[in-house]
N, C-alpha and C. Protein backbone atom coordinates (compact mmCIF):
# COMPACT_ATOMS: atom_id res chain seq x y z
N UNK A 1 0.86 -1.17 0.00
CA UNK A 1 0.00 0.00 0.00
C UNK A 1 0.90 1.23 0.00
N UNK A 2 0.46 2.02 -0.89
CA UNK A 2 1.46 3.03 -0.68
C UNK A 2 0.95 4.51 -0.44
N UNK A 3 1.73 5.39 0.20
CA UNK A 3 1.25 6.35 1.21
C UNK A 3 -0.04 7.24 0.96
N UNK A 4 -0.55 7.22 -0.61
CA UNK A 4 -1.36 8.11 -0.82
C UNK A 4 -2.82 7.07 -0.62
N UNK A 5 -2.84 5.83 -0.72
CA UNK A 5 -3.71 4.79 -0.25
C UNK A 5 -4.16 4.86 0.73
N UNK A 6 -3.10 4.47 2.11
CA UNK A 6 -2.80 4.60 3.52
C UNK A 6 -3.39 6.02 4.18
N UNK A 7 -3.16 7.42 3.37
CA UNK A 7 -4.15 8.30 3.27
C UNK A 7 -5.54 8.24 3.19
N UNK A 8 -6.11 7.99 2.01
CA UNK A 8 -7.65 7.78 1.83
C UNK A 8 -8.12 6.94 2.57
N UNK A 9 -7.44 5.65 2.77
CA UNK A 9 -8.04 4.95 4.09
C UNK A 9 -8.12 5.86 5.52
N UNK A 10 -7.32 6.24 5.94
CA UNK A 10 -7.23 7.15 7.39
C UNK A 10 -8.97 8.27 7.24
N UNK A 11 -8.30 8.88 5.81
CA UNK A 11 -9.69 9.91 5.88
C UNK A 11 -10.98 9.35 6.09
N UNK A 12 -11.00 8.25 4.95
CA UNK A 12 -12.49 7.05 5.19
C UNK A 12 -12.87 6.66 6.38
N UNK A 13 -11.43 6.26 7.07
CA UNK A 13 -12.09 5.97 8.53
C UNK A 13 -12.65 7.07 9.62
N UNK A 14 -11.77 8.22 9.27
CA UNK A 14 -12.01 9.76 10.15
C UNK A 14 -13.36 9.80 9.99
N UNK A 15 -13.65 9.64 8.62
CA UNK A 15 -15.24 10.17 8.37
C UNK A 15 -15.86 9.25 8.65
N UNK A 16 -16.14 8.25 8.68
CA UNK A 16 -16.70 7.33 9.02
C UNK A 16 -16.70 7.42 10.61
N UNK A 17 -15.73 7.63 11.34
CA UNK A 17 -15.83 7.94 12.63
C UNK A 17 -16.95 9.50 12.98
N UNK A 18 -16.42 10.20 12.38
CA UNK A 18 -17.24 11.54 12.60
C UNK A 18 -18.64 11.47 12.23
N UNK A 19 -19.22 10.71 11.04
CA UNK A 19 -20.44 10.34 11.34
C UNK A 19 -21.28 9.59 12.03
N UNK A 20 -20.69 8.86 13.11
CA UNK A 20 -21.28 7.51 14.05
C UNK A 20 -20.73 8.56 15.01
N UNK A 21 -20.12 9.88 15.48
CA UNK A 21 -19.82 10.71 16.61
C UNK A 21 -20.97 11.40 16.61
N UNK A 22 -21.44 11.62 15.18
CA UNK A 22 -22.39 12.93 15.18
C UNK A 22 -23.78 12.49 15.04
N UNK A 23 -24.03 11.00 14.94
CA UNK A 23 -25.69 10.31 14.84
C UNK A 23 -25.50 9.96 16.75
N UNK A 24 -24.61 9.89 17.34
CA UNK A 24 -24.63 9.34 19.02
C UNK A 24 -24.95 10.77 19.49
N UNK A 25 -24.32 11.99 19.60
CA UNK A 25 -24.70 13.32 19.41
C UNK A 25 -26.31 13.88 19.54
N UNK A 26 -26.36 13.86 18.46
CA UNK A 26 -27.87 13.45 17.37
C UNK A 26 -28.81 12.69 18.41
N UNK A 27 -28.98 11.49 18.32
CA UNK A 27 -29.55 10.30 19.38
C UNK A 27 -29.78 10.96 21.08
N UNK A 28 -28.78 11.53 20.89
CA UNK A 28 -28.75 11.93 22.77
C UNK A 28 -29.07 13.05 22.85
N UNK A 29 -29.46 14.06 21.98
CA UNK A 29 -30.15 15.27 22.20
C UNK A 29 -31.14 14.89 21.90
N UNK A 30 -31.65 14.12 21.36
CA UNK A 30 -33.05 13.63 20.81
C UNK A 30 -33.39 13.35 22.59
N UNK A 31 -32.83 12.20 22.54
CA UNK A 31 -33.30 11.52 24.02
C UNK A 31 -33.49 12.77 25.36
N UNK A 32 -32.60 13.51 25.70
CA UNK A 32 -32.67 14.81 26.40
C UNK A 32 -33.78 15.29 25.96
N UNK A 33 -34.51 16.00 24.52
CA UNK A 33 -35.01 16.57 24.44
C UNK A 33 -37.13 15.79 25.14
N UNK A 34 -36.92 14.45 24.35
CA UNK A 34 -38.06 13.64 25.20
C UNK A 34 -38.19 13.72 26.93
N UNK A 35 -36.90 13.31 27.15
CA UNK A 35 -36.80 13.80 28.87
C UNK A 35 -37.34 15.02 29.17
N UNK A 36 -36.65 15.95 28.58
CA UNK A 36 -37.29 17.35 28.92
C UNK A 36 -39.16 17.15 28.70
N UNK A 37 -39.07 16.96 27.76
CA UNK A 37 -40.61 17.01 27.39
C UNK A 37 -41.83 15.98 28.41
N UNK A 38 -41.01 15.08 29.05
CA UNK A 38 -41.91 14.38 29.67
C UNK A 38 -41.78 15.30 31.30
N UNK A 39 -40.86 15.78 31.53
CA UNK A 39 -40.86 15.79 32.94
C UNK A 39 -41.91 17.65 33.19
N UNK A 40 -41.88 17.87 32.04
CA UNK A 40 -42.83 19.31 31.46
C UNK A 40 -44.22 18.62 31.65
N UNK A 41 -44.45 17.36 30.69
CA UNK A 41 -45.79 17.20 31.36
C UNK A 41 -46.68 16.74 32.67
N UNK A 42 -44.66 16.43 33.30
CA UNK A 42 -45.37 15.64 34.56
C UNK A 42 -45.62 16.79 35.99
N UNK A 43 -44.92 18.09 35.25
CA UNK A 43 -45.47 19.36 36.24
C UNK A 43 -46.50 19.87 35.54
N UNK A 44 -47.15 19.93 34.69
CA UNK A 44 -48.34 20.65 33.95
C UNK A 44 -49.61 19.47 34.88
N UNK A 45 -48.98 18.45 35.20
CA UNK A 45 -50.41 17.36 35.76
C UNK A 45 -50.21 17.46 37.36
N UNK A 46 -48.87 17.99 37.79
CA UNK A 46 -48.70 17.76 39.29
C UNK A 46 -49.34 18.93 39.60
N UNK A 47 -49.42 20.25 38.65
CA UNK A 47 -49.92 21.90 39.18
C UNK A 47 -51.31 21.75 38.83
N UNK A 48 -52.08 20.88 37.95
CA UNK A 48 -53.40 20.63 37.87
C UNK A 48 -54.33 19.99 38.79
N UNK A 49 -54.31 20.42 40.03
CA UNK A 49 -55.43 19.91 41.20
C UNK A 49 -56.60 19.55 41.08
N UNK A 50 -56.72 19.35 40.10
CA UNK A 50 -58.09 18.54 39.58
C UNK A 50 -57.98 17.06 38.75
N UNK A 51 -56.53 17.47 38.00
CA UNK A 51 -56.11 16.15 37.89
C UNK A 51 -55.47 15.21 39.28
N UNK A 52 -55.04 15.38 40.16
CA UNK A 52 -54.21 15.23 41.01
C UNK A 52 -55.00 14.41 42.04
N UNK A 53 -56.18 15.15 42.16
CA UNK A 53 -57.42 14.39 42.83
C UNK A 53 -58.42 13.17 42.22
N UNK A 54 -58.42 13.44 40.99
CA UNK A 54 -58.49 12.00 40.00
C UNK A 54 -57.53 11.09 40.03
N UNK A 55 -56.46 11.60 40.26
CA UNK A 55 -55.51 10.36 40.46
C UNK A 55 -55.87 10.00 41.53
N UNK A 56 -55.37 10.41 42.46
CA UNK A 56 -55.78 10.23 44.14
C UNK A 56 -56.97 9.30 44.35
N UNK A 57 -58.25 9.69 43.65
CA UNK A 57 -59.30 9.07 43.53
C UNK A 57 -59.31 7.54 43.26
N UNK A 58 -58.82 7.57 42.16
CA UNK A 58 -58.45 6.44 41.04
C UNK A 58 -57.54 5.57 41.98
N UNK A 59 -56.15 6.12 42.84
CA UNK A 59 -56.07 5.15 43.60
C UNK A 59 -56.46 4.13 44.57
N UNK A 60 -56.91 5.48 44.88
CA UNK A 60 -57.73 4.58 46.48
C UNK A 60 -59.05 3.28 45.64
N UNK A 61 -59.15 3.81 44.72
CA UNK A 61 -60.70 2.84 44.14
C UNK A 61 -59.60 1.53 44.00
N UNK A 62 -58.50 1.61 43.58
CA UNK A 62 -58.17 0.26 43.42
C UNK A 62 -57.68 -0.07 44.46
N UNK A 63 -57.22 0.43 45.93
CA UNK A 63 -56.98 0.17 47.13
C UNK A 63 -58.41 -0.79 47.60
N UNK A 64 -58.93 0.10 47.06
CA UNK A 64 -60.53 -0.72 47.69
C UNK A 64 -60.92 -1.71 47.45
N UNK A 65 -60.92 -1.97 46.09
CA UNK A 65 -61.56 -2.92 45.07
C UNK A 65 -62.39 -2.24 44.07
N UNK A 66 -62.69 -1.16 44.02
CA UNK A 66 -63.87 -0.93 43.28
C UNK A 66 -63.34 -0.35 41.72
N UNK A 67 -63.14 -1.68 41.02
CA UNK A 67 -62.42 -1.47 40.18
C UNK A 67 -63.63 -2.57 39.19
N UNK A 68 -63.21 -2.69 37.56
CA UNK A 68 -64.33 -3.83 36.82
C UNK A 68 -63.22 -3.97 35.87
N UNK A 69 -63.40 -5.06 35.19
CA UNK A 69 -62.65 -5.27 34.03
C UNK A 69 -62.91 -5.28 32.52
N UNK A 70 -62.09 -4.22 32.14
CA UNK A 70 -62.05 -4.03 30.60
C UNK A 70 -63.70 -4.20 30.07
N UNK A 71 -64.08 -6.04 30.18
CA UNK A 71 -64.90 -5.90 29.46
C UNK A 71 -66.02 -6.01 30.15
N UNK A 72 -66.05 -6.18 31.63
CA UNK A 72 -66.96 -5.07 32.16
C UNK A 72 -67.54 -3.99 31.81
N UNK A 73 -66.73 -3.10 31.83
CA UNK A 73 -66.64 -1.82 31.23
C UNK A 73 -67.31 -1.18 30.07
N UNK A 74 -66.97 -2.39 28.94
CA UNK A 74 -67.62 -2.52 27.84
C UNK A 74 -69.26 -2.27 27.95
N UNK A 75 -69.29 -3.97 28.81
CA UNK A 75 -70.40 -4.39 28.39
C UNK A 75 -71.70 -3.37 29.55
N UNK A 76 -70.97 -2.95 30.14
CA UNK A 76 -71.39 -1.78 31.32
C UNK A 76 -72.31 -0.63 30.52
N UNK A 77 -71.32 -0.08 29.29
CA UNK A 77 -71.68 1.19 28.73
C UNK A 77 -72.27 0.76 27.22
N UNK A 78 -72.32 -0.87 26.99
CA UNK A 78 -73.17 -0.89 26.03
C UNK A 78 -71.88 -0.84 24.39
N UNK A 79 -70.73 -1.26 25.02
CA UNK A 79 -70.05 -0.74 23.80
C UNK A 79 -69.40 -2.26 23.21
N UNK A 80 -69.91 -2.48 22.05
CA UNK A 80 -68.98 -3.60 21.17
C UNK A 80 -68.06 -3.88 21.57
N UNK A 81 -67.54 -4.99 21.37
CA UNK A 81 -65.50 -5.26 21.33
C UNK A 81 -65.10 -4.64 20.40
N UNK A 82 -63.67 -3.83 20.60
CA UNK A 82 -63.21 -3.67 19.52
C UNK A 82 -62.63 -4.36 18.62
């Protein structure tokens, strides 16, 4: 192989490196940016006291029991299977 070969290989690999640097990059601001976005909706539902008490609600019903299943539910409100 001779030096101007040994060249284009090095560059091929540089670039080839710099694009698998810059899709991991890429990938992990992506991922940050979902993080951000979920923990935004999980204070938009914690400052909503009306949701907060539906949850609350919703727990205790299954603390209790007073819970039905799926097709309970269904057949409760009259609705087909899907």
């Amino acid at each position: 192989m001779n030096e101007k070969d040994y060249i284009l290989r090095y560059i091929e690999r540089m670039m080839i490196t710099e694009k698998d640097v810059t899709k991991v990059v890429i990938e992990a601001f992506e991922r940050m940016s979902e993080e951000i976005e979920s923990v935004i909706e999980t204070l938009e539902i914690m400052s909503d006291e009306e949701a907060i008490k539906g949850i609350e609600e919703g727990l205790r019903d299954i603390e209790e029991g007073n819970i039905i299943s799926f097709d309970e539910f269904l057949k409760k409100h009259d609705i087909n299977e899907l």
